[in-house]
Every structure is written in structure tokens, then in C-alpha cells.
C-alpha atoms as a PDB file:
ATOM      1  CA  UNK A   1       0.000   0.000   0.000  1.00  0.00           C
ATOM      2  CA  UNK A   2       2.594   2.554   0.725  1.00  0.00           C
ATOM      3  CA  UNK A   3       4.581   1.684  -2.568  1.00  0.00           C
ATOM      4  CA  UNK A   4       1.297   2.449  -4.365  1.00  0.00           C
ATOM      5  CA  UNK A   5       1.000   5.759  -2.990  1.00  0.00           C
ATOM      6  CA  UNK A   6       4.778   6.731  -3.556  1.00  0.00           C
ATOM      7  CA  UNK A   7       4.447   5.770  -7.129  1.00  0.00           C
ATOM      8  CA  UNK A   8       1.372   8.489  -7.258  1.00  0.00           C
ATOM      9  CA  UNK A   9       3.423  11.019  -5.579  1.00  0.00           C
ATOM     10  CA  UNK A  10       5.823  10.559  -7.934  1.00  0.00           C
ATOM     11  CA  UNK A  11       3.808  10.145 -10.794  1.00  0.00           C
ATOM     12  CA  UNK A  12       1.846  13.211  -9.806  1.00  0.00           C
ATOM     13  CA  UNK A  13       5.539  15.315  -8.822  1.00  0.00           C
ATOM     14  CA  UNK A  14       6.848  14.350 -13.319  1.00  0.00           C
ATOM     15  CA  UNK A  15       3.576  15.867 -14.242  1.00  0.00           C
ATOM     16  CA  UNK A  16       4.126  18.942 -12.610  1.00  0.00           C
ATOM     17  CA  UNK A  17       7.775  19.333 -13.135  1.00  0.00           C
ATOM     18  CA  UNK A  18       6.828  18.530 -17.084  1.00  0.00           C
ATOM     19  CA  UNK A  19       3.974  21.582 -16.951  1.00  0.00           C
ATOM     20  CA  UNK A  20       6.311  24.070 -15.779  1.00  0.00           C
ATOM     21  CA  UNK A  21       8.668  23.141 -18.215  1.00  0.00           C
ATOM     22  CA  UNK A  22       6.692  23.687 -20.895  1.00  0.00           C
ATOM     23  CA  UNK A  23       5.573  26.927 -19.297  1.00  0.00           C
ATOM     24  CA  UNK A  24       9.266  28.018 -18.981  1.00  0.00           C
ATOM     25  CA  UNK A  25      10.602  27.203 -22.160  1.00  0.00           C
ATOM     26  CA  UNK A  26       8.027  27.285 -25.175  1.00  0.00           C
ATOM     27  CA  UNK A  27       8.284  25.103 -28.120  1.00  0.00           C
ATOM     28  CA  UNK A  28      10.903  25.880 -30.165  1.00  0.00           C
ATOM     29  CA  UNK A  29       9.735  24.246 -32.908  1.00  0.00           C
ATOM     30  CA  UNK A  30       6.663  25.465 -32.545  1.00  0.00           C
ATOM     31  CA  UNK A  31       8.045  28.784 -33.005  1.00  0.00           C
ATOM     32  CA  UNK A  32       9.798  28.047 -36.253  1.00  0.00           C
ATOM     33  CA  UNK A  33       6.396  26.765 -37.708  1.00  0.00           C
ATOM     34  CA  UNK A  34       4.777  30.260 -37.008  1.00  0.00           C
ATOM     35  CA  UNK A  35       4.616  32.550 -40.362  1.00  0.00           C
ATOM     36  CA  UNK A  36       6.272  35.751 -40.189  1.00  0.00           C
ATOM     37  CA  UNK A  37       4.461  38.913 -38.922  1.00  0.00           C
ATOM     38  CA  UNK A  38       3.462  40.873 -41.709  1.00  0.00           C
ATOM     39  CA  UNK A  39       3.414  44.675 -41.624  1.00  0.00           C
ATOM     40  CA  UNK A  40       0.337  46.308 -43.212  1.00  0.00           C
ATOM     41  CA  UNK A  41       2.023  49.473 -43.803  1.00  0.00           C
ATOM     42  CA  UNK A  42       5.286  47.699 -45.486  1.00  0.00           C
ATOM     43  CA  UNK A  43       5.890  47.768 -49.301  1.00  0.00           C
ATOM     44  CA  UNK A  44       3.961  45.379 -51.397  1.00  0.00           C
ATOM     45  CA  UNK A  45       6.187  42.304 -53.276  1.00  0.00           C
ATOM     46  CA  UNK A  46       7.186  43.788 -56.740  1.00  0.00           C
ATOM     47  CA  UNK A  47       7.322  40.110 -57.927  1.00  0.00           C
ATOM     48  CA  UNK A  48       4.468  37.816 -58.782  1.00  0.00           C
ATOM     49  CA  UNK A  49       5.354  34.265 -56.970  1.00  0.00           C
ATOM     50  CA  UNK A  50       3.343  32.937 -60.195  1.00  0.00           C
ATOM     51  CA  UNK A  51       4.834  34.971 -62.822  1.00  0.00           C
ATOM     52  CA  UNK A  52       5.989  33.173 -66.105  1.00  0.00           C
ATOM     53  CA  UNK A  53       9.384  34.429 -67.622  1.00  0.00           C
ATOM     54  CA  UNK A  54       8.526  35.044 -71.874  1.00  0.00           C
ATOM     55  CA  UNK A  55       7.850  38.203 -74.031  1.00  0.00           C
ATOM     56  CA  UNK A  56       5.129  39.512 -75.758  1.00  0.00           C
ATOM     57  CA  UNK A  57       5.234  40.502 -79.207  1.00  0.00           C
ATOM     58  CA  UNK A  58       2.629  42.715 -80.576  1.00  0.00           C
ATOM     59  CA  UNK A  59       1.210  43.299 -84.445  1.00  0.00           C
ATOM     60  CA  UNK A  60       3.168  46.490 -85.130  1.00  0.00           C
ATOM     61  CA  UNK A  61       6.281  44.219 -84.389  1.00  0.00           C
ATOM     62  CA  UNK A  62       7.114  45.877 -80.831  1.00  0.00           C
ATOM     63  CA  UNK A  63       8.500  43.234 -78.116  1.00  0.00           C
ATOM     64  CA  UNK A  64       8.004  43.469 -74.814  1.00  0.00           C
ATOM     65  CA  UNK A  65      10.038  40.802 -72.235  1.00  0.00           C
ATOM     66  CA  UNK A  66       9.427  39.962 -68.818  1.00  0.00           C
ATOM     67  CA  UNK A  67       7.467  38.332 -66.352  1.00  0.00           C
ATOM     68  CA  UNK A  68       4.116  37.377 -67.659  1.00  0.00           C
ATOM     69  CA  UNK A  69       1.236  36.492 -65.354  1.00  0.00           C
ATOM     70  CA  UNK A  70      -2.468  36.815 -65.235  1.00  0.00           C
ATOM     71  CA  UNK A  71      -4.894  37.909 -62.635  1.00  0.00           C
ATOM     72  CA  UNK A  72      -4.624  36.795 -59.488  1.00  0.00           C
ATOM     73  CA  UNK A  73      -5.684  33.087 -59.254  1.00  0.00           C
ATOM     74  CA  UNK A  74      -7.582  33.290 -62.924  1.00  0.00           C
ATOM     75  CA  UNK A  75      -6.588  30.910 -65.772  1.00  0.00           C
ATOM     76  CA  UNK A  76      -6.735  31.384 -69.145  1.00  0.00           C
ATOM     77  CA  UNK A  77     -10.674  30.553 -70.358  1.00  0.00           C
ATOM     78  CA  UNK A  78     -10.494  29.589 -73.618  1.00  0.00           C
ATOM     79  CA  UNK A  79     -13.560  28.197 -75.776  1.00  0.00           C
ATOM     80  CA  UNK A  80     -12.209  24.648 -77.392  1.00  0.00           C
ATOM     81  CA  UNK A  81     -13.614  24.472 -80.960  1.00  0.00           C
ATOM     82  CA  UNK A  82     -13.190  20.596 -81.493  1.00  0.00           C
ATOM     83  CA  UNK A  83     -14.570  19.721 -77.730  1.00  0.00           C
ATOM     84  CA  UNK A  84     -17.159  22.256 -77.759  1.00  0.00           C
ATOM     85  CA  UNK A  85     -16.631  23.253 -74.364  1.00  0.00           C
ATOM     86  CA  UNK A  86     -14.846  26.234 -72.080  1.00  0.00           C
ATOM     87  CA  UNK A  87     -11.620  25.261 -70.833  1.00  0.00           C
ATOM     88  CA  UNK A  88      -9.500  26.772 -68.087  1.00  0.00           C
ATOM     89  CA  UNK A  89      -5.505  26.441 -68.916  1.00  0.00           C
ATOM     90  CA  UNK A  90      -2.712  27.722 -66.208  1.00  0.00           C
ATOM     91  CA  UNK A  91      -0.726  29.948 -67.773  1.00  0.00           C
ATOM     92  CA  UNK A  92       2.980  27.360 -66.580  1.00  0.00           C
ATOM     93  CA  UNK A  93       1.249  25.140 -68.692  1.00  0.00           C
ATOM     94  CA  UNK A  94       1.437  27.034 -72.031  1.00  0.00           C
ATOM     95  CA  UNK A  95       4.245  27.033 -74.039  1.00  0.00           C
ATOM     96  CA  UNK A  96       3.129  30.052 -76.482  1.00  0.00           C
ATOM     97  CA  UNK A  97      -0.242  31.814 -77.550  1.00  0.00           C
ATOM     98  CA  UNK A  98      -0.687  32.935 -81.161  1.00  0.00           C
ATOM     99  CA  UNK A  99      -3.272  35.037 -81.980  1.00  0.00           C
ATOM    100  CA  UNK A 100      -4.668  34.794 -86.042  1.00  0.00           C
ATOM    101  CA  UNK A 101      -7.110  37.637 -87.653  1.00  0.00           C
ATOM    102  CA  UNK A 102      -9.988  35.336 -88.963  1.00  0.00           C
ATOM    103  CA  UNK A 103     -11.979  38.422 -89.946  1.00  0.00           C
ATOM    104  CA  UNK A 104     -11.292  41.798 -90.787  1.00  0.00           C
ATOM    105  CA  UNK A 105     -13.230  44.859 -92.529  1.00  0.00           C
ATOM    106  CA  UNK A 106     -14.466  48.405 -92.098  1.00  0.00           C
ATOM    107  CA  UNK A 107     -17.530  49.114 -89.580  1.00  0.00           C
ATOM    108  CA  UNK A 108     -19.289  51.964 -90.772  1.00  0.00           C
ATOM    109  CA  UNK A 109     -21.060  54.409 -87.913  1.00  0.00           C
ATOM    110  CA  UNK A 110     -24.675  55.010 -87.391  1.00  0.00           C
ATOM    111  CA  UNK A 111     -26.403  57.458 -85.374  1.00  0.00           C
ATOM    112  CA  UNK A 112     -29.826  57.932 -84.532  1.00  0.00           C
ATOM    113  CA  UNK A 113     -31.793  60.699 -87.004  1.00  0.00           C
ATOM    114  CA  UNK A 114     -33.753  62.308 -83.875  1.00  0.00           C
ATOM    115  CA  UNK A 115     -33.797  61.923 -80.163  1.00  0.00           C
ATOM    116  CA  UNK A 116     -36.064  59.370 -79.214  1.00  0.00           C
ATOM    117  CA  UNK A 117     -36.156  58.054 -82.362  1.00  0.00           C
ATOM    118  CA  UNK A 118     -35.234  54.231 -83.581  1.00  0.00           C
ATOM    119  CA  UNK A 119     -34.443  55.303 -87.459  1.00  0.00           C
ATOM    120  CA  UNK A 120     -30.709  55.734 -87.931  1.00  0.00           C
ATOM    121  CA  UNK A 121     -28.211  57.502 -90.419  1.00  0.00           C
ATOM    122  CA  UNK A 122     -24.744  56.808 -92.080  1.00  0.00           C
ATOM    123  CA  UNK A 123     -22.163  59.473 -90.981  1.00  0.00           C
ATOM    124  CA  UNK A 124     -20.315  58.696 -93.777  1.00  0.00           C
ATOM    125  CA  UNK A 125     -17.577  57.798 -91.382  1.00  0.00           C
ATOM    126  CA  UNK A 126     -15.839  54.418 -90.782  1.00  0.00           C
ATOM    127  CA  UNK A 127     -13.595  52.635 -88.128  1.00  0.00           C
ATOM    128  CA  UNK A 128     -11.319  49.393 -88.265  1.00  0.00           C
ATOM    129  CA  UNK A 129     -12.822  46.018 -86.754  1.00  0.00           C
ATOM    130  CA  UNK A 130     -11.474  42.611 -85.970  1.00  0.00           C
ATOM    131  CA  UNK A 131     -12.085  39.356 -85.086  1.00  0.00           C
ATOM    132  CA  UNK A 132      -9.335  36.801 -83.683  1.00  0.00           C
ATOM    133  CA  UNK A 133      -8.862  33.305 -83.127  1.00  0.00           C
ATOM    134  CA  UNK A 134      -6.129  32.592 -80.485  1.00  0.00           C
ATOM    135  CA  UNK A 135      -4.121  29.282 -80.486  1.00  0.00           C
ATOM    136  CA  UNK A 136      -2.831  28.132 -77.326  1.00  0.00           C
ATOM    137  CA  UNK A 137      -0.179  25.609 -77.490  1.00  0.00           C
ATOM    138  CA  UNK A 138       0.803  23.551 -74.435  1.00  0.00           C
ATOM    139  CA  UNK A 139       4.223  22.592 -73.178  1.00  0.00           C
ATOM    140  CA  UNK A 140       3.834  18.740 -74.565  1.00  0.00           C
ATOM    141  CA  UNK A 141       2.967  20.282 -78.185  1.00  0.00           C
ATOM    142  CA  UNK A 142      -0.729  20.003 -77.648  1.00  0.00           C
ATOM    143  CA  UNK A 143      -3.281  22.739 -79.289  1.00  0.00           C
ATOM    144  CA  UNK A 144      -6.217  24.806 -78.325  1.00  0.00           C
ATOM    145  CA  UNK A 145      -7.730  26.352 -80.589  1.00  0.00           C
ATOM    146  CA  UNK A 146     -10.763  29.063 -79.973  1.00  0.00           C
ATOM    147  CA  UNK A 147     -11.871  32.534 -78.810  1.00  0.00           C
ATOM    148  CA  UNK A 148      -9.914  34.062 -75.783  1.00  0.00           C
ATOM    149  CA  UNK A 149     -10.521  37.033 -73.456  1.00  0.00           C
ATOM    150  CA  UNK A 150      -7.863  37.560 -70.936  1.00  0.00           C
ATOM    151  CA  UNK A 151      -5.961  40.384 -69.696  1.00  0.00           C
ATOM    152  CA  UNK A 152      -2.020  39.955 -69.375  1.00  0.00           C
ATOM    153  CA  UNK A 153       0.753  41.786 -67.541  1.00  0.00           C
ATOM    154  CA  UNK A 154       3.930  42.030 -68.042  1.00  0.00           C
ATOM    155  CA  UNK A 155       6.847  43.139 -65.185  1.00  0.00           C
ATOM    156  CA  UNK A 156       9.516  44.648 -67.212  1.00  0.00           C
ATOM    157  CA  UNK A 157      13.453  43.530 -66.028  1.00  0.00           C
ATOM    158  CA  UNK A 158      16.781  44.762 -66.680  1.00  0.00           C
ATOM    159  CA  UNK A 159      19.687  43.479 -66.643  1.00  0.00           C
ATOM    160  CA  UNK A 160      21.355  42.585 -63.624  1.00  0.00           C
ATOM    161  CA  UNK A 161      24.144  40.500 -61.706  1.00  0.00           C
ATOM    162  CA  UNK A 162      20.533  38.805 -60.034  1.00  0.00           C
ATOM    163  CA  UNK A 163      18.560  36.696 -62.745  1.00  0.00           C
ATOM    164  CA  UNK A 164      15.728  39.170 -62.959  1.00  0.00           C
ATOM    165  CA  UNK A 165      15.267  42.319 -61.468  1.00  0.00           C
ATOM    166  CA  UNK A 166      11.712  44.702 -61.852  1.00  0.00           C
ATOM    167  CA  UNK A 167      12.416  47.441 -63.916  1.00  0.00           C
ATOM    168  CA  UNK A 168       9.288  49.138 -63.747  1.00  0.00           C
ATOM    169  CA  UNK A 169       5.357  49.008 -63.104  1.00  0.00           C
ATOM    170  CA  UNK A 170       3.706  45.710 -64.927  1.00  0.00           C
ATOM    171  CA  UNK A 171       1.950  46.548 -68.259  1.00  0.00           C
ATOM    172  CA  UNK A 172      -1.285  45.301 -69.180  1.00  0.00           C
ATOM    173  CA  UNK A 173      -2.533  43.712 -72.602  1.00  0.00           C
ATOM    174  CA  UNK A 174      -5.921  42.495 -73.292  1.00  0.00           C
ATOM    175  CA  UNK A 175      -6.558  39.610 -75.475  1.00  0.00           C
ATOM    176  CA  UNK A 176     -10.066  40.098 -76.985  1.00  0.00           C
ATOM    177  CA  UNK A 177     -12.173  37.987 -79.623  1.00  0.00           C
ATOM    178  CA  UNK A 178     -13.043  40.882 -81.363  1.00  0.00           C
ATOM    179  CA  UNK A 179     -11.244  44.430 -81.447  1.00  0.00           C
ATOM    180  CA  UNK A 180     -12.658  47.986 -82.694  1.00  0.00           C
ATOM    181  CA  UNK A 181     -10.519  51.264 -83.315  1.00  0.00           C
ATOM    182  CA  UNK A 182     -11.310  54.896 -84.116  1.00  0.00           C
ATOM    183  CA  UNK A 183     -13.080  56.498 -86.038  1.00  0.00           C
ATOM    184  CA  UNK A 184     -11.267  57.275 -89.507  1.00  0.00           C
ATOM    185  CA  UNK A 185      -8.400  55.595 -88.743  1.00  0.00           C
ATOM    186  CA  UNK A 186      -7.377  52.415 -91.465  1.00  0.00           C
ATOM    187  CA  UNK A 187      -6.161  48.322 -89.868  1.00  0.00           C
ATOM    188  CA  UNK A 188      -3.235  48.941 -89.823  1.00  0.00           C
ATOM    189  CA  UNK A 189      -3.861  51.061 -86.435  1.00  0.00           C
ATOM    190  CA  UNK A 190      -5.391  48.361 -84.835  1.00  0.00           C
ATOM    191  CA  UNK A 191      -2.741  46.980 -82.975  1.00  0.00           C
ATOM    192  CA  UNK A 192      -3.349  43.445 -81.396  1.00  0.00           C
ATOM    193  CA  UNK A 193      -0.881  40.885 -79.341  1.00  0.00           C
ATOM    194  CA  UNK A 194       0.160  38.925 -81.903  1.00  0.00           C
ATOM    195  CA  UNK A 195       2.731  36.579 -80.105  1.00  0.00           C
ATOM    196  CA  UNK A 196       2.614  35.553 -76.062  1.00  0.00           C
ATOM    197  CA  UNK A 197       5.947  32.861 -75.366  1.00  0.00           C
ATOM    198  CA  UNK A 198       6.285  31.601 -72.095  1.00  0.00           C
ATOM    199  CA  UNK A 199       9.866  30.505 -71.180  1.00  0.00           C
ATOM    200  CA  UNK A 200      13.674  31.116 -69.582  1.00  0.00           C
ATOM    201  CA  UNK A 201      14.858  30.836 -73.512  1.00  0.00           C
ATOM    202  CA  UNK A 202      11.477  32.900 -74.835  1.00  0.00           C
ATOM    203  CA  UNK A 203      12.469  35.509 -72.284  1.00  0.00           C
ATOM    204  CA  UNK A 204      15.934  35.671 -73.985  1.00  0.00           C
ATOM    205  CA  UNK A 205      15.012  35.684 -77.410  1.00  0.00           C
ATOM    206  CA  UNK A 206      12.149  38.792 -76.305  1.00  0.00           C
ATOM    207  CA  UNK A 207      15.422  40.276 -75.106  1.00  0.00           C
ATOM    208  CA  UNK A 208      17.296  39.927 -78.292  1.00  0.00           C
ATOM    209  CA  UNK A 209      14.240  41.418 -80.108  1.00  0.00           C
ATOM    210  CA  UNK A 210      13.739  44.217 -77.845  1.00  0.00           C
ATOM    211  CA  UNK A 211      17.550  45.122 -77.523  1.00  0.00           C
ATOM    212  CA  UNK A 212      17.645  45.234 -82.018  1.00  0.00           C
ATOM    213  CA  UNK A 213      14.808  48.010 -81.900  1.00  0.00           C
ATOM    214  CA  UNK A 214      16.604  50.500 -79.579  1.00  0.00           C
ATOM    215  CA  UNK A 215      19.412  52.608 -80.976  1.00  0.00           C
ATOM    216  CA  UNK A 216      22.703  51.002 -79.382  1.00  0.00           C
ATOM    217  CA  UNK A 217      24.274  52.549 -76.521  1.00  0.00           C
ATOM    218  CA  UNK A 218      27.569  53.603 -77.331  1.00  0.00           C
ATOM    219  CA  UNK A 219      28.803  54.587 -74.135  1.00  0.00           C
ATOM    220  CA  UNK A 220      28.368  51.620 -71.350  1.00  0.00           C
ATOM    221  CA  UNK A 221      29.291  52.050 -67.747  1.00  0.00           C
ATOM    222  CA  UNK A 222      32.771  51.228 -66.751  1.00  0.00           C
ATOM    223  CA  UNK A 223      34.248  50.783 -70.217  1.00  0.00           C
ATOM    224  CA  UNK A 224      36.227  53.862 -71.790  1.00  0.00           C
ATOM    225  CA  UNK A 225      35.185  55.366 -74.987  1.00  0.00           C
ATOM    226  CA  UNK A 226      38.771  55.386 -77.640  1.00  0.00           C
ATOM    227  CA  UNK A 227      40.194  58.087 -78.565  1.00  0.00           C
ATOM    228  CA  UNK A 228      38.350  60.268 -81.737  1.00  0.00           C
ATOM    229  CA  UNK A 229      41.330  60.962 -83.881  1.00  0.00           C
ATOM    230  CA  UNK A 230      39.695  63.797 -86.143  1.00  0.00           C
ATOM    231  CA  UNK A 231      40.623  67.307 -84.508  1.00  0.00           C
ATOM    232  CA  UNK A 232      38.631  68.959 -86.814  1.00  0.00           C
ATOM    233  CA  UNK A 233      34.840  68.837 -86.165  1.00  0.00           C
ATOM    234  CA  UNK A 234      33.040  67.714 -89.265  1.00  0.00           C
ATOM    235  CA  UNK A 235      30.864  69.520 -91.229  1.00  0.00           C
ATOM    236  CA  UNK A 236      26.960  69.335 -90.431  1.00  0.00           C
ATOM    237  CA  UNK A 237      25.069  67.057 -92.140  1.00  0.00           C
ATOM    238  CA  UNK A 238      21.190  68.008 -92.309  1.00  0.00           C
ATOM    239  CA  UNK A 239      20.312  64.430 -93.075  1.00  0.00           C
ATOM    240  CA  UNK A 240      21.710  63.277 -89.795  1.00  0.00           C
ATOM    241  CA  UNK A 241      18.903  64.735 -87.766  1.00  0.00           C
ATOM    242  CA  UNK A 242      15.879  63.432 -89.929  1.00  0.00           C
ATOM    243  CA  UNK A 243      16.861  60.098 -88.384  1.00  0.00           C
ATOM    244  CA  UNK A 244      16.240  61.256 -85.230  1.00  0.00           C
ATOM    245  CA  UNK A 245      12.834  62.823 -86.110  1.00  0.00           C
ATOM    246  CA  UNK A 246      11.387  59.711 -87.791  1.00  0.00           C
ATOM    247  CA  UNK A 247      12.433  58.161 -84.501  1.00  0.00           C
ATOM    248  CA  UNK A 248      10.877  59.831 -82.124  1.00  0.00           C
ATOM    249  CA  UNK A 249       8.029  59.699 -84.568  1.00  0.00           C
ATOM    250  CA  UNK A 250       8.078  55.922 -84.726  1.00  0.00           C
ATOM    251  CA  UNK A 251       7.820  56.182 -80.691  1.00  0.00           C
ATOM    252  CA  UNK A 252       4.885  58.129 -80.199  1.00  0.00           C
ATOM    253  CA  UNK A 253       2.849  56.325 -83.017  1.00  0.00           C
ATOM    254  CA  UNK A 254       3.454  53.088 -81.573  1.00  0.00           C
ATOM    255  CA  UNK A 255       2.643  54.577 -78.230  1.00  0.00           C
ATOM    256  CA  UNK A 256      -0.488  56.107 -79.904  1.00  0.00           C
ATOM    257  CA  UNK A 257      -1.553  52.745 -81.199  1.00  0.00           C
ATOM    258  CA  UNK A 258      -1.175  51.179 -77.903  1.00  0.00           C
ATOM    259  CA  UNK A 259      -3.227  53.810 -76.462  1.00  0.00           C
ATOM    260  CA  UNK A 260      -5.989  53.567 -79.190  1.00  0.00           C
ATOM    261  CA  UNK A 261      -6.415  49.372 -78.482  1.00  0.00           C
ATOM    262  CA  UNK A 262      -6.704  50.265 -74.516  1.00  0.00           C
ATOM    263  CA  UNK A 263      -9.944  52.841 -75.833  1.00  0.00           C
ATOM    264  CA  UNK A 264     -11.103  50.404 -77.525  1.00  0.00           C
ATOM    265  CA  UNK A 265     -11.023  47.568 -75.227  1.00  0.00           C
ATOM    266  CA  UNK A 266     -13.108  49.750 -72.615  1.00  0.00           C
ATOM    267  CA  UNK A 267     -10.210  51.576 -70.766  1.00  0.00           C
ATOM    268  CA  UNK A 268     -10.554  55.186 -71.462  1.00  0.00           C
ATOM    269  CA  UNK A 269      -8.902  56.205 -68.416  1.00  0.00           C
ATOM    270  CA  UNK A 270      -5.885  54.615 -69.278  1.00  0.00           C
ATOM    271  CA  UNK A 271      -6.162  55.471 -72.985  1.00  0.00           C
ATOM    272  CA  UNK A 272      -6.673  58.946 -71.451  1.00  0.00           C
ATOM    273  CA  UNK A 273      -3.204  59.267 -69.645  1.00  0.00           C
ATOM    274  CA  UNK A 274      -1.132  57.449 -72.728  1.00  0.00           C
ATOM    275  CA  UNK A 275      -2.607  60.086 -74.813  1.00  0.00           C
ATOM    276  CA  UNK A 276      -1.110  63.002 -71.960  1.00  0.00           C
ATOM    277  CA  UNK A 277       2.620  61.306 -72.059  1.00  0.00           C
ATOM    278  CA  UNK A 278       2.601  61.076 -75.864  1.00  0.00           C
ATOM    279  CA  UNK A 279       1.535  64.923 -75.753  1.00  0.00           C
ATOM    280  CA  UNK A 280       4.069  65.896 -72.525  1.00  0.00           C
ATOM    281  CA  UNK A 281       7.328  63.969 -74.370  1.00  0.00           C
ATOM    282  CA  UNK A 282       6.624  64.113 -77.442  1.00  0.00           C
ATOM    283  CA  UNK A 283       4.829  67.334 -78.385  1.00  0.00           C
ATOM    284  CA  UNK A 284       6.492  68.208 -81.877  1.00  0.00           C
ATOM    285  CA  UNK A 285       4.917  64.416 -83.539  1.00  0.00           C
ATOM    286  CA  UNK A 286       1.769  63.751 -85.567  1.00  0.00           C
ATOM    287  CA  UNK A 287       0.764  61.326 -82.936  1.00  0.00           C
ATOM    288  CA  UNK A 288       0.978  64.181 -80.126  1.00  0.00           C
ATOM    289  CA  UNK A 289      -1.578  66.369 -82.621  1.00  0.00           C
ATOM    290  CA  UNK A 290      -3.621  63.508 -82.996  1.00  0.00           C
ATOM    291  CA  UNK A 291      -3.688  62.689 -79.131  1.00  0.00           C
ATOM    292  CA  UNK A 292      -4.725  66.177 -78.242  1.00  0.00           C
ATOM    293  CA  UNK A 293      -7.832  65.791 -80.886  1.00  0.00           C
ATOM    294  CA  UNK A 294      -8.881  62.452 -79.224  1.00  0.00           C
ATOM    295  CA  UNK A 295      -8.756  63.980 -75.614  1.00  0.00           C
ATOM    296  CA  UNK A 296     -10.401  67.310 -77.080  1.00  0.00           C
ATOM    297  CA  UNK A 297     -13.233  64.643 -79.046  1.00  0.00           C
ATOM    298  CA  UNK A 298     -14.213  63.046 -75.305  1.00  0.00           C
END
């Protein structure tokens, strides 16, 4: 009888030595299993944990690399023409996205004769429309092939001793079925993502593409320009600076196109502001004339 009741005083003395143990010292692994705090005021992430490396190459030939990704936890909702149904494809699983014109022509625009009237009449005005057909191909070669609404954004990187680095704010491309542009303007304004490639060697081909449209950069940072042996300054040639010009008119048109599809596709106020930088850096163009007469038009 007494060794019974020993063995309970002891039995009940471990359980309290072993309760203000655990009171003493916490859990240490429990402690490394706990997320980090987060701070609501910090800095959001400027990378996209789901981001794709690829480019995106648009119908007026401009390239754009970086890191592709979609919306937040959407997929890319495509309508499959030989299964007759809507599929939903993750964007890691695509290997490229083409997009084909299947139809093309002139819209002309109507207005109504009278208020509160249904009879309408011809302006005598027309705009560009457009109808696409989007191929998605998959990683293992397989095809999709249908309509596709979607919008895509792109985080621009540089260069850097880290494998990518954000250069700027992402940019955002729509991919529509169908595609309308302003009024008196031809199809060859109607610019459309032509070309989406997903990829580590996609993302250096885009860069390839995108380095052979700028002008090169003849003076790099720590490497020291040679020596100019002429002493005499040459003569001025007045050719030299139409280069320039047609440049810098290049620019803003293809910045004025971009602009125009972003109208179209519903986002005036973002149309609105690519129309303000095309008129604040490059006032002199024909596509800084034509932005102001857009902006004055709404």
C-alpha cells in the first residue's frame, strides 16, 4: 500500500515538473512553424510568386520581355472548338499563344436621325474592326484552338548581376475575340498581341528582339570610350537629324496605337493618360496632334 501511494506522488511530482517546463521554455519548434508577422504598412512584393518568364510581341512588331502572369488566381478561359466546351488552362502550362485575324473589314457608324427616335443615319464615317482566333499551345505540343478574353501583364526587367530584377510598373494587354478602333483611322492602327511565349529561352530571345529596336548605346558604364582621332569637327550634315525625327516619330505612333487598343477595349482612363505622355514627351509628332484631338473629341 505505501509503494502504491509513492508511485502516485511521484507520478503526480513528473507531471508537474513537465507543466512548468513547458511553461518556462516554449516550443521551439513550434516557433519556427509560425509565419512571419506581416506589416500592413510595409511595401507590397514587386514580384508575382506565379509569374511566367517570356515576351510579348505585338502586331506592329514591338516586343516586350518579362514576367508574364495573369490575374490573381484566374486561368486562361479559352472556348475549345473541337470539344465544344470552355476550358480553363494555367498559364505554366502554355508554351506560347498565337493570336490569327480570322476576320477583318471596315464598320461603318450610325447614329440615330432624332432623339427618341429608332431610325438611324450613315455618318459617312468608318472605323477598323477585328475578329481573332487565339491558339494556345501547351508545353507537350498540344493545341487549343478558340476565342480568348484575358488580360495579361507584363513586369519589365533589366539586366542585372541577379537573374531578374523589376524594372518598372507591370503593363497590361488584353486579349479580346473581337477588337474595334477609331473612327477614320485604317487596320493597320489596330494593334493586337500577336505573339505571347512563355519561357527562360522565350524571355531571352524577347530580349534579343527588344535590344535590335533601340538605338545602341555607345557609351556603357565602366568601359572607356577610344580616342576620336579627327581634330577637326566635321561639317553638319542636315540628313543626320531626320533620323532622329522619324524616330521619335516611330515612338509616339506606336505609343499612340497602344493607347488607341486600350480605348477600344473599354479603358478610357488609361487610354486617357497614354494620350497626356505622348503629348508631354513628345509634343512636336503627328501622334501628339492627334492625341490632343482624341482627348479634345471626349
Amino acid at each position: 500500500m505505501s509503494d502504491r501511494i509513492g508511485r502516485i506522488r511521484l507520478s503526480f511530482a513528473v507531471g508537474w515538473m513537465i507543466l512548468a517546463f513547458s511553461f518556462s521554455t516554449p516550443d521551439r519548434r513550434a516557433r519556427a512553424a509560425e509565419p512571419p508577422a506581416l506589416n500592413p504598412f510595409g511595401s507590397a512584393p514587386s514580384e508575382r510568386e506565379d509569374a511566367v518568364p517570356g515576351y510579348i510581341e505585338m502586331s506592329d512588331g514591338t516586343v516586350h520581355p518579362g514576367q508574364i502572369y495573369l490575374t490573381r488566381d484566374k486561368r486562361l478561359e479559352i472556348f475549345d472548338g473541337t470539344l465544344q466546351r470552355q476550358r480553363e488552362v494555367p498559364l505554366r502550362a502554355v508554351k506560347q499563344v498565337e493570336c490569327k485575324v480570322q476576320k477583318e473589314w471596315m464598320e461603318k457608324e450610325w447614329k440615330f436621325k432624332e432623339l427618341a427616335s429608332d431610325e438611324k443615319m450613315y455618318t459617312g464615317r468608318t472605323y477598323p474592326a477585328r475578329e481573332y482566333l487565339h491558339v494556345i499551345t501547351l508545353h507537350d505540343d498540344r493545341t487549343i484552338t478558340g476565342p480568348l478574353s484575358a488580360v495579361v501583364y507584363v513586369q519589365p526587367v533589366v539586366d542585372s548581376p541577379a537573374p531578374l530584377v523589376p524594372a518598372a510598373s507591370a503593363e497590361r494587354y488584353l486579349l479580346n475575340q473581337r477588337n474595334k478602333g477609331e473612327i477614320g483611322d485604317d487596320s493597320k492602327s489596330l494593334v493586337y498581341v500577336k505573339w505571347i511565349k512563355l519561357g527562360e529561352e522565350a524571355l531571352a530571345e524577347g530580349r534579343r528582339k527588344a535590344a535590335q529596336q533601340q538605338p545602341e548605346d555607345t557609351e556603357r558604364p565602366g568601359v572607356a570610350r577610344p580616342p576620336v582621332p579627327q581634330l577637326v569637327p566635321p561639317e553638319p550634315n542636315p540628313a543626320e537629324g531626320t533620323d532622329d525625327v522619324d524616330k521619335t516619330e516611330q515612338i509616339a505612333a506606336s505609343k499612340l496605337r497602344l493607347a488607341k487598343v486600350l480605348a477600344a477595349g473599354g479603358k478610357v482612363d488609361i487610354a486617357k493618360q497614354r494620350y497626356l505622355e505622348i503629348i508631354r514627351f513628345h509634343p512636336d509628332t503627328k501622334a501628339a496632334a492627334e492625341a490632343r484631338r482624341l482627348l479634345e473629341e471626349r
